[in-house]
N, C-alpha and C. Protein backbone atom coordinates (compact mmCIF):
# COMPACT_ATOMS: atom_id res chain seq x y z
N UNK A 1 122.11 82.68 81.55
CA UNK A 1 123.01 83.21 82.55
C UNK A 1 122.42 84.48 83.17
N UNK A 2 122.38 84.92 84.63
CA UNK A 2 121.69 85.83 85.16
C UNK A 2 123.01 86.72 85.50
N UNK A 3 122.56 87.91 85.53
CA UNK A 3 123.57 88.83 85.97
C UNK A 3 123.60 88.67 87.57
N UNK A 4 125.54 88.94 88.27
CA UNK A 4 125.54 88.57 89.43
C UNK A 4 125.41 90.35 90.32
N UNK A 5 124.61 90.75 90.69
CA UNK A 5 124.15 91.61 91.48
C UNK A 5 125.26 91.86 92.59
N UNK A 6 125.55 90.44 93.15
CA UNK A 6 126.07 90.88 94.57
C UNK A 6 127.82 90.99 94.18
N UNK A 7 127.84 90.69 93.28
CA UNK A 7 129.57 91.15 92.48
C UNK A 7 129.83 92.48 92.01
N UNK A 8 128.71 93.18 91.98
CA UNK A 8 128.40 94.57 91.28
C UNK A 8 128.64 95.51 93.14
N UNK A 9 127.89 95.07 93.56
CA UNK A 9 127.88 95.29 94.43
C UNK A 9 129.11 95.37 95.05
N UNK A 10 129.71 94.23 95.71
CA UNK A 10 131.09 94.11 95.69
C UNK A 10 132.26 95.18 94.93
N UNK A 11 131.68 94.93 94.05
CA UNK A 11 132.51 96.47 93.25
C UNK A 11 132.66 97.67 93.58
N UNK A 12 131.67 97.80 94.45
CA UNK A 12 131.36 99.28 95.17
C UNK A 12 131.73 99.12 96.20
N UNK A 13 131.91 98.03 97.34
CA UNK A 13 132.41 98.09 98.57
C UNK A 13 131.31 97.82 99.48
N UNK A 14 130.64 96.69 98.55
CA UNK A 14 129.81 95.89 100.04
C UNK A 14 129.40 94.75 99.57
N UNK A 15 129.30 93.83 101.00
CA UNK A 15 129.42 92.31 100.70
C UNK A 15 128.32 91.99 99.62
N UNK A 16 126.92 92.09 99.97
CA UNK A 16 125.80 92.02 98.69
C UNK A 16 125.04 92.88 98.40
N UNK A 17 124.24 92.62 97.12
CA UNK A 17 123.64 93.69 96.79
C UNK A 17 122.65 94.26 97.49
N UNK A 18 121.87 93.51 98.55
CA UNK A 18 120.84 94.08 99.39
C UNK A 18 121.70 94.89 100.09
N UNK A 19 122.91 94.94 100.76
CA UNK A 19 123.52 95.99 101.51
C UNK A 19 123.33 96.81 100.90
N UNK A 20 124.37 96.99 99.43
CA UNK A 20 124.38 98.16 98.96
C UNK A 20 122.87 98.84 98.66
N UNK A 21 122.01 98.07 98.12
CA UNK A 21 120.42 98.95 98.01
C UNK A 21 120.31 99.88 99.58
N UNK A 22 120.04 99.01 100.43
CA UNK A 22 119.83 99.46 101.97
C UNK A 22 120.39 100.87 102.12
N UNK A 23 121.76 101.03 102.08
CA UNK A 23 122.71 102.01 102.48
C UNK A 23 122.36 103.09 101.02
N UNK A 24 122.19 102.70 99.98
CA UNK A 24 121.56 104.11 98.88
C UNK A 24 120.24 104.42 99.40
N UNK A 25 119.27 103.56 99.96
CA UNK A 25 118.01 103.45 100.23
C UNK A 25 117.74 104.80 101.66
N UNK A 26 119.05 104.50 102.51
CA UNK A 26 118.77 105.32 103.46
C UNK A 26 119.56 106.68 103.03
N UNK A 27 120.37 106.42 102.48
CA UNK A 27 121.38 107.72 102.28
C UNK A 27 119.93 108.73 101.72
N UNK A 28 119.29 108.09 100.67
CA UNK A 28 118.44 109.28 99.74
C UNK A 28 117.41 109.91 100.65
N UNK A 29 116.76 108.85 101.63
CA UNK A 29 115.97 109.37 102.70
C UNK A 29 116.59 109.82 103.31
N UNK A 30 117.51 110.35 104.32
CA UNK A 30 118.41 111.22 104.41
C UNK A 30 118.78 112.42 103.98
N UNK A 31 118.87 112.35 102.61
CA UNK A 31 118.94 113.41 102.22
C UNK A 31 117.59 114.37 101.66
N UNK A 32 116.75 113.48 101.66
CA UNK A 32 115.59 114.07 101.25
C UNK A 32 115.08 114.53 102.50
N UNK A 33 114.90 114.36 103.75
CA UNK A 33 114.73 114.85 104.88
C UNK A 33 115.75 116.07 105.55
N UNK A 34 116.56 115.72 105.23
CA UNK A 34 116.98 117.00 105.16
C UNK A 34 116.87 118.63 104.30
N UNK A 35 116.95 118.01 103.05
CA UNK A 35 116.03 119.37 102.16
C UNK A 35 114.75 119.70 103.09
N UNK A 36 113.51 118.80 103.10
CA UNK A 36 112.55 119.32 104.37
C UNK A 36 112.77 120.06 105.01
N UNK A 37 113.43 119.79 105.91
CA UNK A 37 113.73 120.59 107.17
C UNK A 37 114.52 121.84 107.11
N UNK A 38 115.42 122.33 106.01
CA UNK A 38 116.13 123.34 105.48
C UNK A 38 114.98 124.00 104.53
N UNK A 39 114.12 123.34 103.86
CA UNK A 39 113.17 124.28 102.90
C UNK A 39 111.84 125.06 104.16
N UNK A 40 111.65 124.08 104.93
CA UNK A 40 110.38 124.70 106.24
C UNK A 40 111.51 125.76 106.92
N UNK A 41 112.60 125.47 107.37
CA UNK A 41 112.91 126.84 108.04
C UNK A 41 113.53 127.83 106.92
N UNK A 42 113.56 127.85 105.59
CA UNK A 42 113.50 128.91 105.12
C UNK A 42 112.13 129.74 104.94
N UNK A 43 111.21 128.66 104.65
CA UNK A 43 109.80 129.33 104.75
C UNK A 43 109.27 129.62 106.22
N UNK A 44 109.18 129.08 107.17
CA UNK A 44 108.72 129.55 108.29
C UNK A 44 109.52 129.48 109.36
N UNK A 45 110.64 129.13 109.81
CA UNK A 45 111.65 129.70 110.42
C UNK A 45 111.69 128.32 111.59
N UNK A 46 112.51 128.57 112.61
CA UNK A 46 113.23 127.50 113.07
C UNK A 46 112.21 126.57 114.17
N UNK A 47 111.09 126.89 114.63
CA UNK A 47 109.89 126.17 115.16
C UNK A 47 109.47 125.24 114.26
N UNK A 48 108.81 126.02 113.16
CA UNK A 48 108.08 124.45 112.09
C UNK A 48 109.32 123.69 111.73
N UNK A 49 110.37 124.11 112.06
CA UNK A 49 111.87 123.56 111.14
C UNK A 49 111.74 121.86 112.33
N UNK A 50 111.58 122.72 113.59
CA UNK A 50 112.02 121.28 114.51
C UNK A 50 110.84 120.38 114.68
N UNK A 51 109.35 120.88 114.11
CA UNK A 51 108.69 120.35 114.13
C UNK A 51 108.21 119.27 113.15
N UNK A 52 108.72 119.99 111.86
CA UNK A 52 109.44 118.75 110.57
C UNK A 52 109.90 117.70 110.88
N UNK A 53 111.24 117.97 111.41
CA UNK A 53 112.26 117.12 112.14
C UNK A 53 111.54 116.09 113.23
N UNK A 54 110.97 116.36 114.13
CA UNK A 54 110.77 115.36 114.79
C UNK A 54 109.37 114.50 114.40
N UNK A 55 108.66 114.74 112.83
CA UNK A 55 107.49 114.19 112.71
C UNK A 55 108.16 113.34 111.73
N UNK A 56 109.42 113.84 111.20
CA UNK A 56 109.95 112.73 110.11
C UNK A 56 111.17 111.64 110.85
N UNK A 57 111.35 111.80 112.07
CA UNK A 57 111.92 111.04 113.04
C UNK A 57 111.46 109.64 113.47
N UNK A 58 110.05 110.94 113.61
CA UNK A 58 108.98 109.13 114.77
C UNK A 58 108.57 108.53 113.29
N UNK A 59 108.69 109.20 111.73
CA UNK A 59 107.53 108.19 111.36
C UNK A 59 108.67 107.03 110.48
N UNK A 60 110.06 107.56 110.79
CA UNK A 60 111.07 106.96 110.49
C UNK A 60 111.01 105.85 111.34
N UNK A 61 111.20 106.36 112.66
CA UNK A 61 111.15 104.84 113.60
C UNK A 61 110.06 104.21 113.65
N UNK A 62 108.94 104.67 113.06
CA UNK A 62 107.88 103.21 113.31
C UNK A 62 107.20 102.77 112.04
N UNK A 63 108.36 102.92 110.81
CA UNK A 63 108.15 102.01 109.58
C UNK A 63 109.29 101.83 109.69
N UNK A 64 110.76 101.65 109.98
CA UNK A 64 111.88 100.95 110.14
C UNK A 64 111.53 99.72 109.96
N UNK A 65 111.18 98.82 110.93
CA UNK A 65 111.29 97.58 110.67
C UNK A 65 110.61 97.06 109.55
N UNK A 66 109.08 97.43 109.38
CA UNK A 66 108.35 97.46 107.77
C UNK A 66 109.61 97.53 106.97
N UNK A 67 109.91 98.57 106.72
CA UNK A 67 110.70 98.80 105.58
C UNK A 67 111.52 98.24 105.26
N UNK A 68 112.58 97.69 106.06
CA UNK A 68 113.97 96.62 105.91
C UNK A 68 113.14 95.40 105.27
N UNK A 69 111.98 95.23 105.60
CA UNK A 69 111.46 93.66 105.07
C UNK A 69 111.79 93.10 103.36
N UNK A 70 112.48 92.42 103.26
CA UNK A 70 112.50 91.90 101.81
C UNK A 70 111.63 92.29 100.94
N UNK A 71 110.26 91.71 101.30
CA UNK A 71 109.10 91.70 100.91
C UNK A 71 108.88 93.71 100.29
N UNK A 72 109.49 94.48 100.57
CA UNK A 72 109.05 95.85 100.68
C UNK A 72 110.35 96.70 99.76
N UNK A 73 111.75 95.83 99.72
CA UNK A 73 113.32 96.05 99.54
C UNK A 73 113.03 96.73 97.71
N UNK A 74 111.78 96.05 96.88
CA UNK A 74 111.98 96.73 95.42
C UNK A 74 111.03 97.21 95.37
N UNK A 75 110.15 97.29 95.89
CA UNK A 75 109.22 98.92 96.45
C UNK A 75 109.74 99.88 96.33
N UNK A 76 110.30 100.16 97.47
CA UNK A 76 111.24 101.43 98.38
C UNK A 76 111.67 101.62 96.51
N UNK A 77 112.72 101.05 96.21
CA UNK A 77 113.77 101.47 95.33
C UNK A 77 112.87 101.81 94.23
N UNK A 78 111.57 102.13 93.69
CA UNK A 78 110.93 102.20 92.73
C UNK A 78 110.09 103.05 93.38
N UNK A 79 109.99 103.17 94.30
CA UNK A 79 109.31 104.37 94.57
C UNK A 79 110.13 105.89 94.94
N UNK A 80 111.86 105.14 95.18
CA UNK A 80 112.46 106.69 95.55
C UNK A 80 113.07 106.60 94.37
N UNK A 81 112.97 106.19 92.94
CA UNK A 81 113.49 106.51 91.88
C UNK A 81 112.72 107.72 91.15
């Protein structure tokens, strides 16, 4: 008997378990980009702050689609553990 993932899931308030990974997956990048950008403008002030910001923007949008790929889905989660 295999454990049911997407019932666990469900438990938390989403249809399957790849949702719920996805939505922890981005929340942590999220939040980890944000520490960035709050730790550079405490160290060098609000220029490198926006310059953080918009280098972790573009490199957000052009591994987006990479990243959603199945193929990549227990990666991500083993690498932001």
């Amino acid at each position: 008997m295999s454990f049911d993932y997407d019932r666990l899931a469900q438990q938390n308030g989403f249809n399957t378990f790849r949702e719920w990974v996805e939505h922890e997956s981005t929340r942590r990048r999220v939040e980890e980009n944000e520490y960035r950008v709050s730790a550079t403008r405490l160290m060098w002030g609000d220029e490198a702050a926006r310059k953080v910001q918009k280098e972790l923007e573009d490199r957000s949008e052009e591994h987006t689609s990479e990243l959603q790929s199945r193929q990549y889905l227990v990666c991500r989660l083993l690498l932001e553990k």
